[in-house]
Protein backbone atom coordinates (compact mmCIF):
# COMPACT_ATOMS: atom_id res chain seq x y z
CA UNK A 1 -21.48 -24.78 16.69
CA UNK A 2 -21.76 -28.45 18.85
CA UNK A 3 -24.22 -29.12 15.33
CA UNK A 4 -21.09 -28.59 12.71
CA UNK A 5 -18.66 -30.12 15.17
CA UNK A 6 -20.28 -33.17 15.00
CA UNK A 7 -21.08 -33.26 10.97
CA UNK A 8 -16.88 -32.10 10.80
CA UNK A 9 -16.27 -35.61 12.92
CA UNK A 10 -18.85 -37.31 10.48
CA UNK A 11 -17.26 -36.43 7.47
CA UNK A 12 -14.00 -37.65 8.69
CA UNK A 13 -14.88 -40.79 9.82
CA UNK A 14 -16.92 -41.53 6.94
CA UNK A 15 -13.82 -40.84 4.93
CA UNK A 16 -11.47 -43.20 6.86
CA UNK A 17 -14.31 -45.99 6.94
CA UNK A 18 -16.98 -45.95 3.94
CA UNK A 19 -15.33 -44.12 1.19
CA UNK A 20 -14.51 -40.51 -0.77
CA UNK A 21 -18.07 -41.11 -2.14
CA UNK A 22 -20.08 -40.91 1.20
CA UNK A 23 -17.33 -38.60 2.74
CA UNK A 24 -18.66 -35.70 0.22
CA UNK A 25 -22.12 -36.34 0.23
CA UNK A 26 -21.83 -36.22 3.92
CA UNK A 27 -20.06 -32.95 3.03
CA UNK A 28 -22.69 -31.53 0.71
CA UNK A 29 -25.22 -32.01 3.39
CA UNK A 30 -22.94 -29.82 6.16
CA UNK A 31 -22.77 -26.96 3.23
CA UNK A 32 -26.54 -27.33 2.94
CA UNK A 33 -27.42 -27.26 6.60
CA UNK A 34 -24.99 -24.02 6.49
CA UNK A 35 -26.73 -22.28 3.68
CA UNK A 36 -30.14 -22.97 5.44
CA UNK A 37 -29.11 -21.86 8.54
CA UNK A 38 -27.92 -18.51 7.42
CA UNK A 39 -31.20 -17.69 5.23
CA UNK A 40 -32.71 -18.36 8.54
CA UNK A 41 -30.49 -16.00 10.28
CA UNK A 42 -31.54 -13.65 7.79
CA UNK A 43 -35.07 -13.94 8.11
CA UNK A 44 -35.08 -13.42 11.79
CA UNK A 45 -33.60 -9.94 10.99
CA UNK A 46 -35.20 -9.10 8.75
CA UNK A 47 -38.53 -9.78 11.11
CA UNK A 48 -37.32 -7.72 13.73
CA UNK A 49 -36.26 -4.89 11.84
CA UNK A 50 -39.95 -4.94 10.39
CA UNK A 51 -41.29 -4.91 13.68
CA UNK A 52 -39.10 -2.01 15.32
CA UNK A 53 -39.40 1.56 15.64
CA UNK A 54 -36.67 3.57 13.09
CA UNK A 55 -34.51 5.72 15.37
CA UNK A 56 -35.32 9.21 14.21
CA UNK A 57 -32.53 11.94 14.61
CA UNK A 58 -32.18 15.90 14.29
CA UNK A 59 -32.70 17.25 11.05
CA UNK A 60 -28.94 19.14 11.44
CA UNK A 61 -27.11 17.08 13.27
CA UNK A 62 -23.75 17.91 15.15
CA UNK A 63 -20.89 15.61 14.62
CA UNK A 64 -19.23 16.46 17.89
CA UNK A 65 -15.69 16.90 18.48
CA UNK A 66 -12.86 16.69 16.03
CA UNK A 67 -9.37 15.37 17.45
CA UNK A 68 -5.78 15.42 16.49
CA UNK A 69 -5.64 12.05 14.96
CA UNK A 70 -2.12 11.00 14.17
CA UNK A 71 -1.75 8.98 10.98
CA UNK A 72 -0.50 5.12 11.13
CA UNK A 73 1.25 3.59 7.89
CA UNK A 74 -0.24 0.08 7.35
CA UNK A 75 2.06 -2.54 6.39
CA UNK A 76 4.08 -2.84 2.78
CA UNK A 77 3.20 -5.34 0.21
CA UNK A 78 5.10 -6.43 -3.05
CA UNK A 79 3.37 -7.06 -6.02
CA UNK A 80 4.75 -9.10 -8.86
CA UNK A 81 3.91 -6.90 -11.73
CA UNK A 82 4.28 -2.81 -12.28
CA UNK A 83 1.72 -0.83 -11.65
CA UNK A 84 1.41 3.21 -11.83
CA UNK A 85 2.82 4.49 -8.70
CA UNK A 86 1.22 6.99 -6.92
CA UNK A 87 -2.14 5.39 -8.05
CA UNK A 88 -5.02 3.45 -5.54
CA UNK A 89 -5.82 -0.05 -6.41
CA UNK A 90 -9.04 -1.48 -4.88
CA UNK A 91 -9.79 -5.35 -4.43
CA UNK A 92 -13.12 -5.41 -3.20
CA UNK A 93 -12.79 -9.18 -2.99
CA UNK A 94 -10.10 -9.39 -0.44
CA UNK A 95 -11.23 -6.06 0.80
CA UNK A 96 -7.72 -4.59 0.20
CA UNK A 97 -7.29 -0.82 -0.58
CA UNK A 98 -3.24 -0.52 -2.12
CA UNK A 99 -1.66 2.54 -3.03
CA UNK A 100 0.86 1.94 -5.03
CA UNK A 101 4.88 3.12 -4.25
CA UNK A 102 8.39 2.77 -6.65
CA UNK A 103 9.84 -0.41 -7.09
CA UNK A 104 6.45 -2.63 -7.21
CA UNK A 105 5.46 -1.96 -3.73
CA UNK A 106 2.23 -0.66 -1.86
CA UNK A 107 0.89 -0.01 1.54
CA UNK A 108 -1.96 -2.35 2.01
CA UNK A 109 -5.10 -0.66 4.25
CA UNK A 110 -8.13 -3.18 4.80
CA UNK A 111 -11.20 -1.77 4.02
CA UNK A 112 -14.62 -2.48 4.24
CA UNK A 113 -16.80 -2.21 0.73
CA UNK A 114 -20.26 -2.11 -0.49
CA UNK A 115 -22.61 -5.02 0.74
CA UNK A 116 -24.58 -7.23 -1.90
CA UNK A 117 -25.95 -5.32 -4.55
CA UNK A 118 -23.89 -2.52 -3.46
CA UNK A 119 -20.56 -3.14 -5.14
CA UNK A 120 -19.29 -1.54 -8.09
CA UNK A 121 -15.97 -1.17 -10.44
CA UNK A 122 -14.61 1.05 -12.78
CA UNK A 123 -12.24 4.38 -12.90
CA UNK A 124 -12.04 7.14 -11.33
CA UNK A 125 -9.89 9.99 -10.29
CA UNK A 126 -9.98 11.62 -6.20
CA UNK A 127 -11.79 15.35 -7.27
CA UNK A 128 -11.80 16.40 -3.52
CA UNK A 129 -9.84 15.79 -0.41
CA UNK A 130 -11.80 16.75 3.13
CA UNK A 131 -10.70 16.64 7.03
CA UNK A 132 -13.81 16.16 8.85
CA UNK A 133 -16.10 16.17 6.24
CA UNK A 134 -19.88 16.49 6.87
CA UNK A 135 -22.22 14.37 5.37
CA UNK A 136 -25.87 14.27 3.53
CA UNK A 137 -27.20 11.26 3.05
CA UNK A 138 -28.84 10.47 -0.73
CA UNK A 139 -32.48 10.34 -0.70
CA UNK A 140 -32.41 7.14 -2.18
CA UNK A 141 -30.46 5.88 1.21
CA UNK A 142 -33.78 7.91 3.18
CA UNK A 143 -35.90 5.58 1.33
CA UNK A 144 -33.97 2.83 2.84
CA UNK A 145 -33.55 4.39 6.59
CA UNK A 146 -36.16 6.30 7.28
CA UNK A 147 -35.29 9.21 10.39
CA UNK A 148 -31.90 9.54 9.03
CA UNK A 149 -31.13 13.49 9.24
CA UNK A 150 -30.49 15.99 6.38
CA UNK A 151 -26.78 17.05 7.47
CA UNK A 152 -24.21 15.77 10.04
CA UNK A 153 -21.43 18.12 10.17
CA UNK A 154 -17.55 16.64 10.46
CA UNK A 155 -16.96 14.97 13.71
CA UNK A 156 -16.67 11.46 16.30
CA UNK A 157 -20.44 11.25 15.45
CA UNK A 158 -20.42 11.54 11.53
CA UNK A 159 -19.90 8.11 9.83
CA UNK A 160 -17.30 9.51 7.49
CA UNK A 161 -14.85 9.92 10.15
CA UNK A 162 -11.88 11.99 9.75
CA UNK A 163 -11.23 12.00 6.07
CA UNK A 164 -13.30 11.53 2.74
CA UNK A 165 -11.41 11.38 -0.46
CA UNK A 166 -14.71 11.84 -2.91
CA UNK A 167 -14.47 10.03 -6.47
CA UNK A 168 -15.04 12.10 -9.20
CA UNK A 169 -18.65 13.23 -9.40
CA UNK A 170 -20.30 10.09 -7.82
CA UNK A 171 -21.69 9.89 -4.46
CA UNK A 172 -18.85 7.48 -3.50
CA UNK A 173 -15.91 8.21 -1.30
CA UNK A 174 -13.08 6.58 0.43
CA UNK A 175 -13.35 7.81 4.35
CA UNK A 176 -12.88 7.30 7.22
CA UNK A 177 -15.06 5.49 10.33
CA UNK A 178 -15.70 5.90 14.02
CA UNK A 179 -16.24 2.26 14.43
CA UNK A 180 -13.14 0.18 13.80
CA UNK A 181 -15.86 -2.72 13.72
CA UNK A 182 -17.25 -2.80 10.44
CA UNK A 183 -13.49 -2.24 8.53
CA UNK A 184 -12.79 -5.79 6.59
CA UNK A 185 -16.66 -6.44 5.98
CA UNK A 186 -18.97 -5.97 3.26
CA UNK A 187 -21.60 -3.48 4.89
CA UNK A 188 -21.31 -0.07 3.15
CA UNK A 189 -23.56 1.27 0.64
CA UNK A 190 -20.87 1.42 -2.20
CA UNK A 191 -18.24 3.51 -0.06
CA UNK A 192 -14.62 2.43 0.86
CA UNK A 193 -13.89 2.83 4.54
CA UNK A 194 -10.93 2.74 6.53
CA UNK A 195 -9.85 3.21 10.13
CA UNK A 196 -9.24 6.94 11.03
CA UNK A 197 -5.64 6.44 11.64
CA UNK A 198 -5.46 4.72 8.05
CA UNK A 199 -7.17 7.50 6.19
CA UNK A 200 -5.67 10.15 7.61
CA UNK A 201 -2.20 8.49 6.45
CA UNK A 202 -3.86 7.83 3.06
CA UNK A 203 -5.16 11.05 2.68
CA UNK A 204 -1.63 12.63 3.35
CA UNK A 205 -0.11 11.10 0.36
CA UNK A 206 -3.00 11.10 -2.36
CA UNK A 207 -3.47 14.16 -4.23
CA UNK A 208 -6.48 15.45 -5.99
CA UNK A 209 -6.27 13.74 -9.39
CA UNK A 210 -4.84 10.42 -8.16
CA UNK A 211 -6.35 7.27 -10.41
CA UNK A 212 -8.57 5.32 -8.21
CA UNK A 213 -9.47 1.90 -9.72
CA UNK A 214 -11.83 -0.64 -8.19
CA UNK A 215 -11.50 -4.17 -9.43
CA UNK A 216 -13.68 -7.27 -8.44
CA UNK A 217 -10.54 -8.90 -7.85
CA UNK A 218 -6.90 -8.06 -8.40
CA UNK A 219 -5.30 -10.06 -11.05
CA UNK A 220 -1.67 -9.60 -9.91
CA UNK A 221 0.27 -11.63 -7.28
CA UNK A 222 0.43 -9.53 -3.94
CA UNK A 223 3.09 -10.75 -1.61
CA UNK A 224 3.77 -9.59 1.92
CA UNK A 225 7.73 -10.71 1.34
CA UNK A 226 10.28 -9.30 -1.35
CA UNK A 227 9.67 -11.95 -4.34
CA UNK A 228 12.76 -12.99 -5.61
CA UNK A 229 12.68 -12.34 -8.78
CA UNK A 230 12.72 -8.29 -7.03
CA UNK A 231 16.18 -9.10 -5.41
CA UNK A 232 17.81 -9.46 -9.33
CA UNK A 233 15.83 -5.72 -9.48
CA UNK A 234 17.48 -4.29 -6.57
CA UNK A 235 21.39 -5.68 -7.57
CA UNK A 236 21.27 -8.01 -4.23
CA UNK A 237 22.21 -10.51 -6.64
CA UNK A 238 24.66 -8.52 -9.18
CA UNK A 239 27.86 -8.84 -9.44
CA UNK A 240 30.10 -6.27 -8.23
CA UNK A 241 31.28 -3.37 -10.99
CA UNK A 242 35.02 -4.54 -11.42
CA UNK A 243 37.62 -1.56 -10.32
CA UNK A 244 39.49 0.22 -13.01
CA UNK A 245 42.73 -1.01 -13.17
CA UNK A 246 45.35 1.43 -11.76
CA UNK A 247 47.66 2.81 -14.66
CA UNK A 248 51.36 1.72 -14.26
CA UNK A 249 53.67 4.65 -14.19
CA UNK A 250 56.16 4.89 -16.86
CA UNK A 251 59.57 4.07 -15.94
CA UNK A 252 61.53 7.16 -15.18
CA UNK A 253 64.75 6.74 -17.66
CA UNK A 254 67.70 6.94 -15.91
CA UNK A 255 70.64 9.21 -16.82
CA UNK A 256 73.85 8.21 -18.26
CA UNK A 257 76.50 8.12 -15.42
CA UNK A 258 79.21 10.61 -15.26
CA UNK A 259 82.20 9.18 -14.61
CA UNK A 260 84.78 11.60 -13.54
CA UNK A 261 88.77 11.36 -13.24
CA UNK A 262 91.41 13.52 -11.65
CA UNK A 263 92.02 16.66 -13.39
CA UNK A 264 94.60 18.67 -14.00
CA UNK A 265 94.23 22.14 -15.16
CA UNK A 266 94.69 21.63 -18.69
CA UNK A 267 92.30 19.01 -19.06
CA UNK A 268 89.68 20.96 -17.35
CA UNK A 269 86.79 21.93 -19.70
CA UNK A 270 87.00 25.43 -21.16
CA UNK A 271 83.95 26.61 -19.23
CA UNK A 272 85.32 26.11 -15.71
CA UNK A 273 89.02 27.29 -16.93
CA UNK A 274 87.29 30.68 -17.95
CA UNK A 275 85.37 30.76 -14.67
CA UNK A 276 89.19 30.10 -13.05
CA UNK A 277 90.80 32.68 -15.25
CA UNK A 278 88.08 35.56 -15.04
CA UNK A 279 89.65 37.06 -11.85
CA UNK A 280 92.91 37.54 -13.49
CA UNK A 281 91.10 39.91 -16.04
CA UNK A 282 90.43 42.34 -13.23
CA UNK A 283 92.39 45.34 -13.31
């Protein structure tokens, strides 16, 4: 670290004092040192794991106990395109699993993926959703790690953690993992894994059939705030409907007035004279 510090300063001041020229082939030769270091790194492990003993476990192995684990939503993401909702997106390259909600949203886990020469893409569909799955590892990965046992059944001691969601017919799955270490790294053997709290939050909304597919990279824009051109989606930008104008009520028409004058009984209208005069027809 003191090493790369010091090339850092280098490149700086060779920057400020000889030139843009010197400054990156100073640069180039910090990259170098980097790269060599590494494959060094490499090497060293690779020596030691030559040397040591392979750990050699039961044949039927118990996973141990199973919990309650409660499920924890990861955070919502907005993408800047449509995609099918209700679908999984994988971007092995930024080691993002996103499944995809209305309205060009997603929850975004972090996963870990398949290590070099271990990564794959393509389509499929979940066949199989298990809580505390057991596990049987391929022969080909007994080739690789030899005194690995024939069965682990579901539990804190099986890899798979607390949920698998198995792809298709393959020997791939998206599951769970008992160490929250290795999530955001590139260290699986072509498997997707989450933390337990993640995939048993995952594996409540999936369904069997949901379209898994694994990219190299995303193409679209993910965004961890509303993009704008969203807001115009939503109305926040809209104009408000206009209210319907209340109808006017037509004008009640007014009646004539009656204009009346003192009476006397002869010039009272023949109606109210007979009303007068019916007594008188009494016997």
């Amino acid at each position: 670290m003191e090493l790369r510090a010091t090339c850092l300063a280098l490149v700086v001041y060779v920057a400020l004092i000889a030139g843009p020229a010197e400054a990156q082939f100073v640069s180039d030769s910090v990259a170098e040192h980097d790269a060599q270091m590494k494959e060094a790194e490499r090497v060293e492990r690779e020596a030691r794991r030559a040397t040591s003993e392979p750990v050699v476990y039961p044949k039927h192995m118990d996973g141990g106990e199973r919990p309650d684990i409660a499920p924890a939503a990861p955070p919502v993401v907005y993408f800047d395109r449509s995609e099918e909702v209700g679908s999984i997106i994988i971007d092995t390259q930024s080691r993002k699993l996103y499944f995809v909600l209305p309205n060009k949203q997603a929850y975004e886990y972090p996963i870990s993926v398949g290590r070099e020469g271990f990564t794959w893409t393509g389509t499929q569909r979940i066949s199989r959703i298990a809580s505390w799955p057991s596990w049987t590892p391929p022969p080909e990965m007994h080739e690789r790690v030899p005194g690995l046992p024939l069965t682990v059944s579901g539990g804190l001691k099986n890899p798979q953690g607390a949920r698998a969601l198995y792809l298709g017919s393959t020997v791939y799955r998206i599951h769970g993992t008992n160490n929250d270490r290795t999530v955001g790294r590139a260290n699986s053997s072509g498997c997707f894994r989450l933390t337990n709290e993640h995939i048993v939050h995952l594996a409540s909304i999936a369904k069997v059939g949901t379209k898994v597919s694994v990219l190299q990279a995303y193409t679209g824009g993910v965004s961890e705030t509303m993009p704008l051109s969203s807001l115009f989606d939503f109305g926040f930008f809209s104009s408000p409907p206009a209210k319907p104008k209340a109808k006017k009520r037509a004008a009640a028409k007014k009646k004539p007035a009656v204009t009346t004058t003192a009476a006397t009984p002869t010039a009272m209208q023949p109606a109210a004279a007979g009303a007068a005069a019916a007594p008188a027809l009494k016997k």
